[in-house]
Protein backbone atom coordinates (compact mmCIF):
# COMPACT_ATOMS: atom_id res chain seq x y z
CA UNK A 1 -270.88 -179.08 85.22
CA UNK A 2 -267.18 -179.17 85.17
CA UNK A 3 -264.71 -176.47 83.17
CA UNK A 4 -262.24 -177.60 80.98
CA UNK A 5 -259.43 -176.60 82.35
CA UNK A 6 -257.62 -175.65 78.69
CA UNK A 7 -260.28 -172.22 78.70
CA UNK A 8 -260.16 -171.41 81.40
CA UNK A 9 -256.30 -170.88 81.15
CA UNK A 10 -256.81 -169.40 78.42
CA UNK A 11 -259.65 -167.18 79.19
CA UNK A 12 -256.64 -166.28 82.40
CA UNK A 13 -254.32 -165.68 79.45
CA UNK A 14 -256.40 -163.30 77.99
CA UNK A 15 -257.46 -161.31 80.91
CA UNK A 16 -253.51 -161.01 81.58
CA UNK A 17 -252.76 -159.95 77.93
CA UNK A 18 -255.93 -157.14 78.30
CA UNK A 19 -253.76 -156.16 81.24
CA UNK A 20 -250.26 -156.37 79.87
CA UNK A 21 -250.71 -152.41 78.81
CA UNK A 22 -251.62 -150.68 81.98
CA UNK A 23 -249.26 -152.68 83.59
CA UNK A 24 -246.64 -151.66 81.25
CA UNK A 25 -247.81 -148.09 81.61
CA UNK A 26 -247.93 -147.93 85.18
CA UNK A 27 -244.60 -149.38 85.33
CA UNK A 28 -243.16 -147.35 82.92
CA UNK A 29 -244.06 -143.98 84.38
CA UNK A 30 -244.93 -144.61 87.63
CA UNK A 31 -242.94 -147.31 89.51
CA UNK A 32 -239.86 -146.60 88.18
CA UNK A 33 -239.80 -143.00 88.47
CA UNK A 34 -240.57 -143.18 92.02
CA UNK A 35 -238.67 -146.56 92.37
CA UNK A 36 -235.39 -144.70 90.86
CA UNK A 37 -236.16 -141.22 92.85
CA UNK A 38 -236.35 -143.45 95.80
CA UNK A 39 -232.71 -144.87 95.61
CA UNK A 40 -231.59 -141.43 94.03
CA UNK A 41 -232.80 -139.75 97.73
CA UNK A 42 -230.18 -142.42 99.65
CA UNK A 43 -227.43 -141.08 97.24
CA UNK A 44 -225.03 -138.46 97.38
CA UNK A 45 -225.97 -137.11 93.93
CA UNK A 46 -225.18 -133.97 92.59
CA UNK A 47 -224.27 -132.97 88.50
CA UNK A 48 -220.66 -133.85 89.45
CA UNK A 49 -221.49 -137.28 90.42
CA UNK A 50 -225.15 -137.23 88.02
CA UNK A 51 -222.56 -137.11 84.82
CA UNK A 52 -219.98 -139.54 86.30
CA UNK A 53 -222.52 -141.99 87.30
CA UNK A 54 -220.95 -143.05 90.62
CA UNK A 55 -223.00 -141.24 92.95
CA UNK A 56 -221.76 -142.54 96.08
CA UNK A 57 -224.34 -144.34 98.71
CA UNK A 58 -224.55 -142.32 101.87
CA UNK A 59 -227.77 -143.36 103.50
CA UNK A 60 -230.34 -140.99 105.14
CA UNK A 61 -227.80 -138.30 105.03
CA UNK A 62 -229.90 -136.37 102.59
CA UNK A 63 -233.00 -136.81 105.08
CA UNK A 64 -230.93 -135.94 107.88
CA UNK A 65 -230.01 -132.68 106.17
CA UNK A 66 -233.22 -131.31 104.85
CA UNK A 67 -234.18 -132.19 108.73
CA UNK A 68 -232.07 -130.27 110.33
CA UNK A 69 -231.93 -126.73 108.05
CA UNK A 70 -234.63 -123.97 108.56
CA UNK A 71 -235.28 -123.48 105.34
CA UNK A 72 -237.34 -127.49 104.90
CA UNK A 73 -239.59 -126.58 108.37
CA UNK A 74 -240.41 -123.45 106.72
CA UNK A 75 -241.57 -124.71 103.36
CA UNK A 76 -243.63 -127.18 105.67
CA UNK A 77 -245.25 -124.57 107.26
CA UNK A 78 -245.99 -122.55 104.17
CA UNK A 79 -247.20 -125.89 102.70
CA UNK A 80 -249.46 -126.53 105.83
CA UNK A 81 -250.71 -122.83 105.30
CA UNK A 82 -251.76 -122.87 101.61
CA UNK A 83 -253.06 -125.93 101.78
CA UNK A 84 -255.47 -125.34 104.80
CA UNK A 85 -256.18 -121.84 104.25
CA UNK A 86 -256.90 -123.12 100.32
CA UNK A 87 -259.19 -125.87 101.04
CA UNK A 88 -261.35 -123.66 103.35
CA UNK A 89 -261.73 -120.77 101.18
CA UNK A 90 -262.23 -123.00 98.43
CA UNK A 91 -265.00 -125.13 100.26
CA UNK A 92 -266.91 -122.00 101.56
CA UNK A 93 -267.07 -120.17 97.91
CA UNK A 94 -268.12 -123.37 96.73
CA UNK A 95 -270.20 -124.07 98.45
CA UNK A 96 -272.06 -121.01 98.72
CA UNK A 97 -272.73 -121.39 95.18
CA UNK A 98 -273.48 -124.72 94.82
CA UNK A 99 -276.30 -123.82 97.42
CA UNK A 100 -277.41 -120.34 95.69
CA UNK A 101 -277.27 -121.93 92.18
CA UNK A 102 -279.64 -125.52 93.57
CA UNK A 103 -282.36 -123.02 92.41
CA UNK A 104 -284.22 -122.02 89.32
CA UNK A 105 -284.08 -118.35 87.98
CA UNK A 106 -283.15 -116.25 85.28
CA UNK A 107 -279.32 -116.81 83.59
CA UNK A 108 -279.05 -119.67 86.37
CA UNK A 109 -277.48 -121.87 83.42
CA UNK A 110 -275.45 -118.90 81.78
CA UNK A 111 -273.79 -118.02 85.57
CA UNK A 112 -272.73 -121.35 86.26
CA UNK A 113 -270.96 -121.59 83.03
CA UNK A 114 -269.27 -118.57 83.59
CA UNK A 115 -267.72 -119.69 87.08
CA UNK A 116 -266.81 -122.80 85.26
CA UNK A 117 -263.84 -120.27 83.10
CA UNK A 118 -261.40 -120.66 85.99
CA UNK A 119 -260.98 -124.04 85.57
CA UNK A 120 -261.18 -124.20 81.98
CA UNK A 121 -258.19 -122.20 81.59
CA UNK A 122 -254.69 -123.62 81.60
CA UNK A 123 -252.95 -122.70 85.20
CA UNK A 124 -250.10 -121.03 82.62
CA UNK A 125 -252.54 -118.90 81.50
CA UNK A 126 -253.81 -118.17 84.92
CA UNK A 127 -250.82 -117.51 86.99
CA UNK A 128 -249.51 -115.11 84.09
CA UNK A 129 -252.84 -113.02 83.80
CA UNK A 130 -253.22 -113.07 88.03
CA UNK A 131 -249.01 -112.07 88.16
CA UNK A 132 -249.76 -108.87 85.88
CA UNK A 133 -252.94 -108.24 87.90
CA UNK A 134 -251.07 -108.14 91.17
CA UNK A 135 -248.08 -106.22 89.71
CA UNK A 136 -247.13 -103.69 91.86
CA UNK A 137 -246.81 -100.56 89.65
CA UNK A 138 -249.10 -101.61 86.62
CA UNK A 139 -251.61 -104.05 88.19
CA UNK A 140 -255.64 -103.68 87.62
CA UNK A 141 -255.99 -104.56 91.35
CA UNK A 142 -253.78 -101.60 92.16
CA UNK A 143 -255.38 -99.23 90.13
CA UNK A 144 -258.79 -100.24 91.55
CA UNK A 145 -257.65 -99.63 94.71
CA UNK A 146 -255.81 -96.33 94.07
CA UNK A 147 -258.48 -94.74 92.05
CA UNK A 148 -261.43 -95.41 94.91
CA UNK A 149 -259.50 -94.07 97.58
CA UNK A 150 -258.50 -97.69 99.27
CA UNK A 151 -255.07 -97.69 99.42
CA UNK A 152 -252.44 -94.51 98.17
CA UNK A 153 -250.07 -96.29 96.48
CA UNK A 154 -249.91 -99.94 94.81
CA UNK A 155 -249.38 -102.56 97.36
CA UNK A 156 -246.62 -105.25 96.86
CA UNK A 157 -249.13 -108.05 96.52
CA UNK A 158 -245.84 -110.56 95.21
CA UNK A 159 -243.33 -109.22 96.53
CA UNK A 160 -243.65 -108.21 100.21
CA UNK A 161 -242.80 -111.21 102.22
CA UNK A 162 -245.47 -110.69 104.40
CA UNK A 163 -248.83 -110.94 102.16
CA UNK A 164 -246.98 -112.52 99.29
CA UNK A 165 -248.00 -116.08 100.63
CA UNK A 166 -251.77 -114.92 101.19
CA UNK A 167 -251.80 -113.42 97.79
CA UNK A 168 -250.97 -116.98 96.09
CA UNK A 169 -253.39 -118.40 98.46
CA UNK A 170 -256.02 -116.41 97.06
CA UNK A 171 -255.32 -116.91 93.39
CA UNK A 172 -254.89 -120.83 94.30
CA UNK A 173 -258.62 -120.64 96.09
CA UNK A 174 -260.10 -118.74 92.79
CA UNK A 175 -258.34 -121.88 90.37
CA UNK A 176 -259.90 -124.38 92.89
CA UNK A 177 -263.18 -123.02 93.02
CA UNK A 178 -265.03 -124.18 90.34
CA UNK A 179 -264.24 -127.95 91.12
CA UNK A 180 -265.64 -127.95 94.30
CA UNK A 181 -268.69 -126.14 93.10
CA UNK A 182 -269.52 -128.13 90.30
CA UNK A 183 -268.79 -131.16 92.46
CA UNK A 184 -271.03 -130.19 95.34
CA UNK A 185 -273.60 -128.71 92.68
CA UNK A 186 -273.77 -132.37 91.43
CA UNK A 187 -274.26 -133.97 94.92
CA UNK A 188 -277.62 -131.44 95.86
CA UNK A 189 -278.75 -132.04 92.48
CA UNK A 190 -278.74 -135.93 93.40
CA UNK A 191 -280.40 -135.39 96.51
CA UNK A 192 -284.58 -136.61 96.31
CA UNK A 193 -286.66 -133.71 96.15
CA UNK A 194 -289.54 -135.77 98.35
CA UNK A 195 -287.27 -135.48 101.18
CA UNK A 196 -286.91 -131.92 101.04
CA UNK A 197 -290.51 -131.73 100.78
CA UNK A 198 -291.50 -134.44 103.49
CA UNK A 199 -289.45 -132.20 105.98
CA UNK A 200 -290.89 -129.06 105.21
CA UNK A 201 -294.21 -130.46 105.39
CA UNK A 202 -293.49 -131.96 109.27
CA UNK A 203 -292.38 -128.33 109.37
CA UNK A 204 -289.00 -127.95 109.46
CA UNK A 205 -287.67 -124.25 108.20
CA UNK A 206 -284.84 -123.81 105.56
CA UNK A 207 -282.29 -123.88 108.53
CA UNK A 208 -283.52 -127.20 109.58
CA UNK A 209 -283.92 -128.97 106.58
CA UNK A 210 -279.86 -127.61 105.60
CA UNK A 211 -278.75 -129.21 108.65
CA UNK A 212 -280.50 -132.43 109.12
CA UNK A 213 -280.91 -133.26 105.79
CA UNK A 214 -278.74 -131.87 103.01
CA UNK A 215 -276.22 -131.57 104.89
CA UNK A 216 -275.97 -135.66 106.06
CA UNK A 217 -276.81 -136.23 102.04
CA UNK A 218 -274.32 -134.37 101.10
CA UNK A 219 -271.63 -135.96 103.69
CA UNK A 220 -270.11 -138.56 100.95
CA UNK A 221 -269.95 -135.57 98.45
CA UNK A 222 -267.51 -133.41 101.29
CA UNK A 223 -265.40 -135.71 101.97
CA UNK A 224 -264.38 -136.76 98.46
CA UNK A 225 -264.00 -133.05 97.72
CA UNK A 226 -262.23 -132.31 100.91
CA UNK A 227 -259.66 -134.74 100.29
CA UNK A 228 -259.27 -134.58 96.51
CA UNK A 229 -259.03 -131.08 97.17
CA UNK A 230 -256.14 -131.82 99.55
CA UNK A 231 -254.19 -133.90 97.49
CA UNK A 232 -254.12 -131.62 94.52
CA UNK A 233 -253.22 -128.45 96.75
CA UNK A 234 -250.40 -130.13 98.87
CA UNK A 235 -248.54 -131.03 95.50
CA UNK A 236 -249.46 -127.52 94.06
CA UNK A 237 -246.00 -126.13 92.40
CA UNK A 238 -246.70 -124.16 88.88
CA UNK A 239 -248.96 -121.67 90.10
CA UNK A 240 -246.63 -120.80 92.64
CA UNK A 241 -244.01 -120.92 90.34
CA UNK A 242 -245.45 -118.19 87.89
CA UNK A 243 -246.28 -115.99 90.66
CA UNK A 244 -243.38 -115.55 93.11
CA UNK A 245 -241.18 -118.51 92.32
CA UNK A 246 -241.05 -119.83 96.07
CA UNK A 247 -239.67 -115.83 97.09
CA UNK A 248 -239.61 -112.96 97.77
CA UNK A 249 -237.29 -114.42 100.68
CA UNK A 250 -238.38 -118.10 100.73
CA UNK A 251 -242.01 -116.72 102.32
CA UNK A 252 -243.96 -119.06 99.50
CA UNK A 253 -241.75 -121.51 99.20
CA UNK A 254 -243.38 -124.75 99.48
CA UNK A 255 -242.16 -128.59 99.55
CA UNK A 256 -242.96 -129.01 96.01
CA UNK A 257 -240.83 -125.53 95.03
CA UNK A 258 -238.08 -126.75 97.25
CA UNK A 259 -237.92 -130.36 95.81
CA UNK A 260 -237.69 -128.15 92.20
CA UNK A 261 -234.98 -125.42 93.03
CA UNK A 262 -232.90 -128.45 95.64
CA UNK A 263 -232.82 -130.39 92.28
CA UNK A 264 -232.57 -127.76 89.44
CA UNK A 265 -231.23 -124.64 90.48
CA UNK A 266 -228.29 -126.08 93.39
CA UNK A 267 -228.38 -129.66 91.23
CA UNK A 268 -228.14 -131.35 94.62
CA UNK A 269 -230.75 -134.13 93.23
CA UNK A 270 -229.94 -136.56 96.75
CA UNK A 271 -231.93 -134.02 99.13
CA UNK A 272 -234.41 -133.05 95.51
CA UNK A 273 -235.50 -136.74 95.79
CA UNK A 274 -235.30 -137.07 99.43
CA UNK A 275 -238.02 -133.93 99.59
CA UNK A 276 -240.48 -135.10 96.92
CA UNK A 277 -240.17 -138.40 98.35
CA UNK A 278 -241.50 -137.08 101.60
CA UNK A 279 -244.14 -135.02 99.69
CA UNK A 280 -245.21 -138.67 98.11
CA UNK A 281 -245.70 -140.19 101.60
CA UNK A 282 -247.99 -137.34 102.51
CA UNK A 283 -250.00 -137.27 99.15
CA UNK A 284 -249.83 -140.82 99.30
CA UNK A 285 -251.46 -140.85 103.23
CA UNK A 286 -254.50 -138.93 101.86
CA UNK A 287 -254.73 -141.08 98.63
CA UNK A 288 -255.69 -144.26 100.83
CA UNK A 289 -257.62 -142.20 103.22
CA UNK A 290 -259.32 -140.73 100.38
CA UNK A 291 -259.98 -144.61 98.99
CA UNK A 292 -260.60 -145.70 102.21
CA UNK A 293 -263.35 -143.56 102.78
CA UNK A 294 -264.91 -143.82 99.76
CA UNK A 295 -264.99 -147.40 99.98
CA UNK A 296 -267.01 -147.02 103.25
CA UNK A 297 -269.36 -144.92 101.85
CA UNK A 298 -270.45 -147.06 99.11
CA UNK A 299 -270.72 -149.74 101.61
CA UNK A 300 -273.10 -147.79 104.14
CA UNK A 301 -275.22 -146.73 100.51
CA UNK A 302 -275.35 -150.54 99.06
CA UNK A 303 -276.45 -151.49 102.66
């Protein structure tokens, strides 16, 4: 039987008109945002030059310069450092109760609702509530620790450069938690309860079972949380923001903060761009490995 060709052009037409807004969309606040931060990054652009509109072209002079000052390498190593020490605390937490809550018992549903708070609330609302806790003088966490004999005075949570990048750590790993446990939560919930029950009956123990079989079910599940996780955490910027504002002393600045203040507070928007541009490549890595490997999972399941 053959097609007219007159439908199916059109039927083509169509599909392309169906497409026309997501295209325009994407294009509209994606490509040429990054396409225009992009060129911005190989420009000498500062307000001077921003408001004059002849920002001259000097090349990778910006990248050059973010290379070679202190300041970028630390912000990469503070980035490297809450994103790591994030994603494990997060996972572990998570984890933990995703396996504790794959059971039946009293207030199981009324728990699990309560750990889902964190991520209900608005990061604003967390980083301000988390920046009075940690306060130095007035903060609950002080006065816990003062009144039960832990500590004699209130400890600089935010503003000692030495814990002040653990401290946002920790807050970050209490906002991420609840994804990764409802996400893992999900994944034991899909696992067949036969299986579980064909392996204790060969007589496997609890350990056994947890390693040789939830834990290869569950493999897909981990990695798409691992790597979400990663990609969300590596771009993190308003949390730290509320809490410390990159300081005290640069210790929590990260590559997201330093794209911000390079742009906003010195207005030298050349090296801004060239930093977020770099922070792009690096989300952008973990986006296609992220795609990547889900793709191969669904391939290994539909075979």
């Amino acid at each position: 039987m053959t097609r007219n060709p007159s439908a199916a052009r059109r039927q083509l037409i169509y599909k392309w008109l169906f497409l026309l807004p997501v295209i325009c969309y994407v294009s509209m606040f994606f490509f040429f945002p990054v396409l225009t931060n992009l060129e911005q990054s190989f420009r000498g652009s500062t307000i001077q030059t921003f408001l004059r509109g002849n920002a001259p072209f000097i090349g990778f002079d910006n990248y050059a310069a973010i290379f070679n000052e202190p300041l970028f390498w630390r912000a990469v190593a503070n980035t490297a450092i809450f994103t790591v020490v994030s994603l494990v605390g997060q996972f572990v937490i998570g984890f933990t109760f995703a396996v504790y809550f794959n059971r039946r018992f009293a207030l199981n549903r009324l728990f699990r609702a309560l750990l889902l708070l964190p991520w209900l609330l608005p990061l604003v609302v967390s980083g301000t509530i988390f920046r009075w806790a940690l306060d130095q003088d007035h903060g609950v966490f002080n006065a816990i620790l003062v009144n039960v004999g832990l500590a004699s005075e209130g400890v600089p949570w935010l503003s000692d450069p030495q814990i002040a990048l653990l401290s946002v750590t920790l807050v970050n790993i209490w906002v991420g938690i609840p994804f990764v446990f409802v996400t893992l939560y999900g994944g034991l919930q899909g696992i067949p309860d036969d299986v579980i029950e064909a392996a204790k009956i060969d007589g496997a123990g609890a350990i056994r079972v947890f390693w040789s079989i939830t834990l290869p079910l569950l493999r897909p599940v981990i990695l798409v949380v691992q790597l979400l996780g990663l990609i969300y955490t590596i771009r993190a910027f308003d949390l730290i923001i509320l809490l410390t504002q990159g300081g005290p002393a640069n210790s929590t600045q990260t590559l997201a903060t330093l794209s911000y203040f390079r742009s906003f507070t010195t207005f030298d928007f050349g090296q801004g761009s060239a930093i977020s541009n770099i922070l792009i490549v690096v989300a952008m890595v973990f986006a296609l490995l992220y795609i990547r490997v889900t793709n191969s999972e669904k391939w290994k399941v539909s075979q």
